[in-house]
C-alpha atoms as a PDB file:
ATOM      1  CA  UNK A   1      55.171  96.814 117.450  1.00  0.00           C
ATOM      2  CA  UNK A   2      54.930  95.807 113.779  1.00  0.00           C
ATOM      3  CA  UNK A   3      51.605  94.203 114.222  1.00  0.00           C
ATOM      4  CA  UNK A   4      50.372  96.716 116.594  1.00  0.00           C
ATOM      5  CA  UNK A   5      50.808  99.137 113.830  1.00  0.00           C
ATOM      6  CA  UNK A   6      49.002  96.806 111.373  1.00  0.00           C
ATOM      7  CA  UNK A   7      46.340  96.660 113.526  1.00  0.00           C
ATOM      8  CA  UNK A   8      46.154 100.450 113.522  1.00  0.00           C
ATOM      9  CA  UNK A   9      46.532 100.959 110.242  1.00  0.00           C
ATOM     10  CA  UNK A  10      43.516  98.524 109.830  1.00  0.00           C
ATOM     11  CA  UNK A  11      40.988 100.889 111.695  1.00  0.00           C
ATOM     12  CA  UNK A  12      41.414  97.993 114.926  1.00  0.00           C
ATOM     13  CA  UNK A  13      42.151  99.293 118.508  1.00  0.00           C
ATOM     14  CA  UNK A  14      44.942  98.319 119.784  1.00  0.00           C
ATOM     15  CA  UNK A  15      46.852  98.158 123.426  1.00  0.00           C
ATOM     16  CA  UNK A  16      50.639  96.821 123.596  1.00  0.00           C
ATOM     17  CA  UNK A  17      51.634  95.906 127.203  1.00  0.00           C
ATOM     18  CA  UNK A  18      54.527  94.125 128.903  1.00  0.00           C
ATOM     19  CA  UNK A  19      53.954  91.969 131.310  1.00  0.00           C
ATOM     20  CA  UNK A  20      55.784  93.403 135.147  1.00  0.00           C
ATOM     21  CA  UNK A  21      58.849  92.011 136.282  1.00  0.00           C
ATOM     22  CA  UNK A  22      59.343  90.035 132.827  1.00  0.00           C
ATOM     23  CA  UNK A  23      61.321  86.887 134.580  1.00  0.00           C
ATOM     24  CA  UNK A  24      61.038  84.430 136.990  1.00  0.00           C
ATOM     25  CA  UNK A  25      60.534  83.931 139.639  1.00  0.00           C
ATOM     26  CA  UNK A  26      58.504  87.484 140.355  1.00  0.00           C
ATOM     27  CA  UNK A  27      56.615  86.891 137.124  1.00  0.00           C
ATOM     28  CA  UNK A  28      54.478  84.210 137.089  1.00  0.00           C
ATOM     29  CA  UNK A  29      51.699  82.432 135.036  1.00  0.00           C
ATOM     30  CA  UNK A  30      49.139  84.044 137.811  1.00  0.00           C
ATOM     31  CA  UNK A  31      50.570  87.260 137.625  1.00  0.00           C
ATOM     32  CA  UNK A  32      51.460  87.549 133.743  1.00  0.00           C
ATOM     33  CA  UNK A  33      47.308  86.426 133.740  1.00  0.00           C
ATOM     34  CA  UNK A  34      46.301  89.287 135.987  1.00  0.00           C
ATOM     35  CA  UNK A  35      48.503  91.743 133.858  1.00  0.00           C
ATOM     36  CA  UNK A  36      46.053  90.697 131.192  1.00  0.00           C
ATOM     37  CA  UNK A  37      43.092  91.237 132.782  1.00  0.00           C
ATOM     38  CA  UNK A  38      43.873  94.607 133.779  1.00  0.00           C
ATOM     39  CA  UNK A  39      44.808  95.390 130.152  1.00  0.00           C
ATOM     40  CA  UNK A  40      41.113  94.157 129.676  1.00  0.00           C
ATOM     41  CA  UNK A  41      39.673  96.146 132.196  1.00  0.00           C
ATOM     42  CA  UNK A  42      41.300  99.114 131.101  1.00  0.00           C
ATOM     43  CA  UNK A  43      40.036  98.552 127.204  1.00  0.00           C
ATOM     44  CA  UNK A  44      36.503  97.924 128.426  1.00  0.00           C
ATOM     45  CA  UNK A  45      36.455 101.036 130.513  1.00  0.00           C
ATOM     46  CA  UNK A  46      37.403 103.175 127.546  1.00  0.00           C
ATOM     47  CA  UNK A  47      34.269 104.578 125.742  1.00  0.00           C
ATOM     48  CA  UNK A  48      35.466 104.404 122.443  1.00  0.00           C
ATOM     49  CA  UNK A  49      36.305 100.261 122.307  1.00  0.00           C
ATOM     50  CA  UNK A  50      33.323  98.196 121.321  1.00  0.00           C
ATOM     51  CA  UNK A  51      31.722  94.599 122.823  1.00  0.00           C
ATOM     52  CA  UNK A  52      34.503  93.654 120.923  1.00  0.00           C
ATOM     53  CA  UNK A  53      38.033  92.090 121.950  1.00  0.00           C
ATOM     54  CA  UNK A  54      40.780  90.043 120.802  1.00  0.00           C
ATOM     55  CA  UNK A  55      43.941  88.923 122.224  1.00  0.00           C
ATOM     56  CA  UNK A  56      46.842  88.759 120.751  1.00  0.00           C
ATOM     57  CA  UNK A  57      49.892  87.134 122.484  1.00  0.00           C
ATOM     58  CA  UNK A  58      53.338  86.043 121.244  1.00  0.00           C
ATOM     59  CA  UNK A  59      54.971  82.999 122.612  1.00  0.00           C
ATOM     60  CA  UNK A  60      54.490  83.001 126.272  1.00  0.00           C
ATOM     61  CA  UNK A  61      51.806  85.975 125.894  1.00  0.00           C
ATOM     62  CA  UNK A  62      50.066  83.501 123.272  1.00  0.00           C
ATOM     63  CA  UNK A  63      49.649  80.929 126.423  1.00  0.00           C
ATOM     64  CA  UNK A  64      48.475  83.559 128.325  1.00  0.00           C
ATOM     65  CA  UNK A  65      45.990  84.847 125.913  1.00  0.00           C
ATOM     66  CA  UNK A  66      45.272  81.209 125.116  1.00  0.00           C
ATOM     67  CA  UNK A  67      44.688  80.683 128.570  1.00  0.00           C
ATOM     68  CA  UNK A  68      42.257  84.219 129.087  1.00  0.00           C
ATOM     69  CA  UNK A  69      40.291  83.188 125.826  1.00  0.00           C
ATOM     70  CA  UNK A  70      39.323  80.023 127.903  1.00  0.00           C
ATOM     71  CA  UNK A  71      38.346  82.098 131.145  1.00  0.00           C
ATOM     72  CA  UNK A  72      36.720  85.399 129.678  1.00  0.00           C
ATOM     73  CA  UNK A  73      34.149  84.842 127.299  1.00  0.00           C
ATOM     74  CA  UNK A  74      34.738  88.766 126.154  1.00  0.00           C
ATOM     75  CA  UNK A  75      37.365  87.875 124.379  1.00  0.00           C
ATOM     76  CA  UNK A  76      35.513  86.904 120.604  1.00  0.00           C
ATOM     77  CA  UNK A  77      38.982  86.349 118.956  1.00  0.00           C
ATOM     78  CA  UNK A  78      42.394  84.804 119.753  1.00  0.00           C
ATOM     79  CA  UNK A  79      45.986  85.081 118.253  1.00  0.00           C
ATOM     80  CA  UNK A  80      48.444  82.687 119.332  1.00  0.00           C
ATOM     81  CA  UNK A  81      51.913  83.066 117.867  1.00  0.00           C
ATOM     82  CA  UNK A  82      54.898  80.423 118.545  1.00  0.00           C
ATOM     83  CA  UNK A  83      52.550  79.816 121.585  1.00  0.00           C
ATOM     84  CA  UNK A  84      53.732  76.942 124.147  1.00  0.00           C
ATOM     85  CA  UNK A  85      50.997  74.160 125.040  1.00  0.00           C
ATOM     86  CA  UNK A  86      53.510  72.427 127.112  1.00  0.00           C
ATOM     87  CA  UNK A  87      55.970  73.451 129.367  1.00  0.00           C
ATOM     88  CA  UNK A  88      58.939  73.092 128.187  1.00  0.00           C
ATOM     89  CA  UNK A  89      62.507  73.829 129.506  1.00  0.00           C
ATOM     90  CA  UNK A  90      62.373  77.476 128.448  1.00  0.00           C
ATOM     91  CA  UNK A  91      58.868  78.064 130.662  1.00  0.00           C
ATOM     92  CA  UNK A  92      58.996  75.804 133.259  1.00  0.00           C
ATOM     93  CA  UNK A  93      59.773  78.272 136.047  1.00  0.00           C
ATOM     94  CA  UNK A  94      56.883  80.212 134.706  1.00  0.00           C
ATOM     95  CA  UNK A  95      54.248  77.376 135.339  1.00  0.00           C
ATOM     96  CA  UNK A  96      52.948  77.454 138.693  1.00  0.00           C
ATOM     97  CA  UNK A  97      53.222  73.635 140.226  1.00  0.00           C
ATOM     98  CA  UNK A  98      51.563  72.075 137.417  1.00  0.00           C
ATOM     99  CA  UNK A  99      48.732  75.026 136.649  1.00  0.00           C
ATOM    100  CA  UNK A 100      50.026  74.979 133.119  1.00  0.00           C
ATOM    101  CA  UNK A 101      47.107  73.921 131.211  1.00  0.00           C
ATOM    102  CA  UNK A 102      46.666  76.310 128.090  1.00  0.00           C
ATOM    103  CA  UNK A 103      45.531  72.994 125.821  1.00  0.00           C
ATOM    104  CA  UNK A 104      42.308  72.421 128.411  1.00  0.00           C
ATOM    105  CA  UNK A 105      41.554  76.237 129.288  1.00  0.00           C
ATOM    106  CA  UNK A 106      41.612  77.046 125.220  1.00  0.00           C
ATOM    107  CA  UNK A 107      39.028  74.305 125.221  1.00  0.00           C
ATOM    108  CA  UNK A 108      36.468  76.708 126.718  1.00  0.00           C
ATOM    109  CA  UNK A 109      36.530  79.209 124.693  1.00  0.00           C
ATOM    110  CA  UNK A 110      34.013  80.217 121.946  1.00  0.00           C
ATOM    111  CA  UNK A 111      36.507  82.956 120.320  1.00  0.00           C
ATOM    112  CA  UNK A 112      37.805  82.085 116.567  1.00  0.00           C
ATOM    113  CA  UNK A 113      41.351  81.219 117.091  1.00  0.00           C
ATOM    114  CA  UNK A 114      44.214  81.621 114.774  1.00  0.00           C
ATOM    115  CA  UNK A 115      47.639  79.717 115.124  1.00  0.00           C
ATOM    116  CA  UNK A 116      50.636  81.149 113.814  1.00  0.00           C
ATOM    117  CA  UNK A 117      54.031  79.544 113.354  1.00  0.00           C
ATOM    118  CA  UNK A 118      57.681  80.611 111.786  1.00  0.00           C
ATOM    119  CA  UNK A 119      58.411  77.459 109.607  1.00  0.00           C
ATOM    120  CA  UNK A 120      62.255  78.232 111.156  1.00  0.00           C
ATOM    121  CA  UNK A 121      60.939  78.723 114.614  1.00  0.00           C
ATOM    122  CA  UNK A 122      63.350  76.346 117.029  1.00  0.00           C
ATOM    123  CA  UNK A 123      62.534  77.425 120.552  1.00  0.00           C
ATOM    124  CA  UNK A 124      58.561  76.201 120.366  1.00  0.00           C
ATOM    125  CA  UNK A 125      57.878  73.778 117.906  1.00  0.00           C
ATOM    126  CA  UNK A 126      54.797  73.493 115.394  1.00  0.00           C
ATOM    127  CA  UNK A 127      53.409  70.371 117.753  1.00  0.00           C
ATOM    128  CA  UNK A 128      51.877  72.699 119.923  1.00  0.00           C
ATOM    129  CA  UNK A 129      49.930  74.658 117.665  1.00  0.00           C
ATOM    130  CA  UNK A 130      48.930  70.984 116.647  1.00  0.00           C
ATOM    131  CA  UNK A 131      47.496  70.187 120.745  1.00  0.00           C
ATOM    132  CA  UNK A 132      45.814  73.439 120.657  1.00  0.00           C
ATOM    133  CA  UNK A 133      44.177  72.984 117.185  1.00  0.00           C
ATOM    134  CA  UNK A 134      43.626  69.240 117.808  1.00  0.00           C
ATOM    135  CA  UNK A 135      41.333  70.582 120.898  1.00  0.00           C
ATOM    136  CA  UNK A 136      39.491  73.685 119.132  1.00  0.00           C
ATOM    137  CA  UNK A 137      38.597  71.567 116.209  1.00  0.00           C
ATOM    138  CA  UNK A 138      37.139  68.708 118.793  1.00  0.00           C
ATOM    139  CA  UNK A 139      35.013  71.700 120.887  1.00  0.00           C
ATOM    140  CA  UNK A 140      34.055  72.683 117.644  1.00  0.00           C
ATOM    141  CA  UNK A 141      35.821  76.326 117.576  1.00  0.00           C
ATOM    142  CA  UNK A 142      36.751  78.544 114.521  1.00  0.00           C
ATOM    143  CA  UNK A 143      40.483  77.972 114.319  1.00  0.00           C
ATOM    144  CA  UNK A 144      42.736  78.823 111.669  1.00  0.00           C
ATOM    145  CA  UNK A 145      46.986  77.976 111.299  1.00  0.00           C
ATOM    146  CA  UNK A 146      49.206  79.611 109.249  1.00  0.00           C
ATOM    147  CA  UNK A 147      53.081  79.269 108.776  1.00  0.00           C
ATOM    148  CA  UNK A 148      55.245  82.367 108.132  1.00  0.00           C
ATOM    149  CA  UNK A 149      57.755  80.426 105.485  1.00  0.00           C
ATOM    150  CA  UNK A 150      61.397  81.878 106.839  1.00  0.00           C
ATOM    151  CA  UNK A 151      60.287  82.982 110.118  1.00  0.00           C
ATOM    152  CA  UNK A 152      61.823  82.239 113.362  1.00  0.00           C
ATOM    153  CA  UNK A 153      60.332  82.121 117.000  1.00  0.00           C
ATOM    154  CA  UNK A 154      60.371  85.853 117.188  1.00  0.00           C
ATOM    155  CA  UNK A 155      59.311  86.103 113.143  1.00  0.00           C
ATOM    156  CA  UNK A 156      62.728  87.499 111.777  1.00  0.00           C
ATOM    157  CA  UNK A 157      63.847  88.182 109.085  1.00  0.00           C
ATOM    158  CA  UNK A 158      61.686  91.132 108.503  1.00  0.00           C
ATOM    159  CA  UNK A 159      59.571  89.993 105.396  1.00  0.00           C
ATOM    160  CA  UNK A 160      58.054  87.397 108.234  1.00  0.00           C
ATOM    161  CA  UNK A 161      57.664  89.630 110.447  1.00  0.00           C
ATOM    162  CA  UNK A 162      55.591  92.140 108.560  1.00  0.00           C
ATOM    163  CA  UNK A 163      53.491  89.190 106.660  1.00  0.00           C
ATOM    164  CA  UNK A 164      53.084  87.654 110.353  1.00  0.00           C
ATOM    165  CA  UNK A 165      51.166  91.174 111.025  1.00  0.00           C
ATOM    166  CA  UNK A 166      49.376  91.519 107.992  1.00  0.00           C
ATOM    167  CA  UNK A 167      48.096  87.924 108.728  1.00  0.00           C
ATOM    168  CA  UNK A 168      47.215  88.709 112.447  1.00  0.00           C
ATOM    169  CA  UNK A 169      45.294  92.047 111.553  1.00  0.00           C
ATOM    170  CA  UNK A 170      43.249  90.645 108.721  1.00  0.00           C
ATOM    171  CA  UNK A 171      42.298  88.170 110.616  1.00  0.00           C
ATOM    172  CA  UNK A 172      41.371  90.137 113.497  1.00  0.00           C
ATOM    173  CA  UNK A 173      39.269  92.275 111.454  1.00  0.00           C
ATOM    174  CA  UNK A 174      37.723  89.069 109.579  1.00  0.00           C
ATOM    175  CA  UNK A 175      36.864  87.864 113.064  1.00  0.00           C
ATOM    176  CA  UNK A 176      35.003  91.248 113.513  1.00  0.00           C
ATOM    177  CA  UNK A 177      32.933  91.697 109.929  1.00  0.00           C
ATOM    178  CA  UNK A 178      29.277  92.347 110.659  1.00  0.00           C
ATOM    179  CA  UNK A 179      29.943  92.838 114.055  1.00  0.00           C
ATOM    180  CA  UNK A 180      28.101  95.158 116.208  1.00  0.00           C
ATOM    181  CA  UNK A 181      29.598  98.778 115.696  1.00  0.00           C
ATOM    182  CA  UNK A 182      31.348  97.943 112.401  1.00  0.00           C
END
């Protein structure tokens, strides 16, 4: 909610969703992506929302977003917080048989991409936001990471949490300076 609001309050459009059926094994990587896509659709029907879009996910939603970014070349700027690259015992009954590829489907994209970390975070450590910036640096892409100092996976305590917003929506709104109906 908190960066939601900082989007807001930043003059940025913003839609919060929740994915359906939030656990395995009804929720899926397939269906957590289609969930996306409908968020998109609905965005890009509305008159109001320019050419523009970013997506901005939080751990599992990061792979997901990193994973549309790759797919939908809408999408002109990425936020991936405490994101997995790699499945790890937390997501593996999310992954599909293997389809679990957010490193090589982020590799597509031509969205700026920022990477953001709690420096406490223990559930998904900083060496995936190292795979995915390892492959947006090689393809060439804007990519940015920051650490929250004192945040955890989900960016407690608050301080972290509200810097972790103020760092997403600048950076959102950065990634939209000059663009068409600014």
């Amino acid at each position: 909610v908190a960066t939601c609001v900082a989007l807001a309050d930043a003059g940025v459009a913003a839609l919060r969703f929740a994915y359906r059926d939030h656990q395995p094994p009804r929720m899926t990587l397939e269906t957590a992506l289609a969930d996306t896509a409908g968020a998109v659709r609905l965005l890009k029907a509305h008159p109001d929302v320019p050419d523009r879009l970013a997506l901005v996910g939080f751990s599992f939603g990061g792979t997901v977003a990193a994973i549309a970014a790759g797919r939908d070349s809408r999408v002109k700027a990425a936020v991936l917080a405490a994101a997995p690259a790699m499945a790890g015992a937390k997501f593996t009954a999310w992954t599909n048989d293997g389809k679990w590829k957010p490193v090589a489907e982020l590799s597509r994209t031509r969205a700026r991409v920022l990477l953001i970390w709690g420096s406490r975070d223990t559930e998904v450590s900083v060496e995936n936001a190292e795979r995915y910036r390892a492959v947006l640096t090689q393809a060439r892409v804007t990519n940015r990471f920051v650490t929250i100092e004192g945040g955890d996976h989900d960016f407690n305590p608050a301080a972290a949490r509200e810097q972790m917003a103020a760092t997403v929506s600048e950076w959102v709104r950065e990634s939209f300076v000059g663009a068409p109906g600014d």
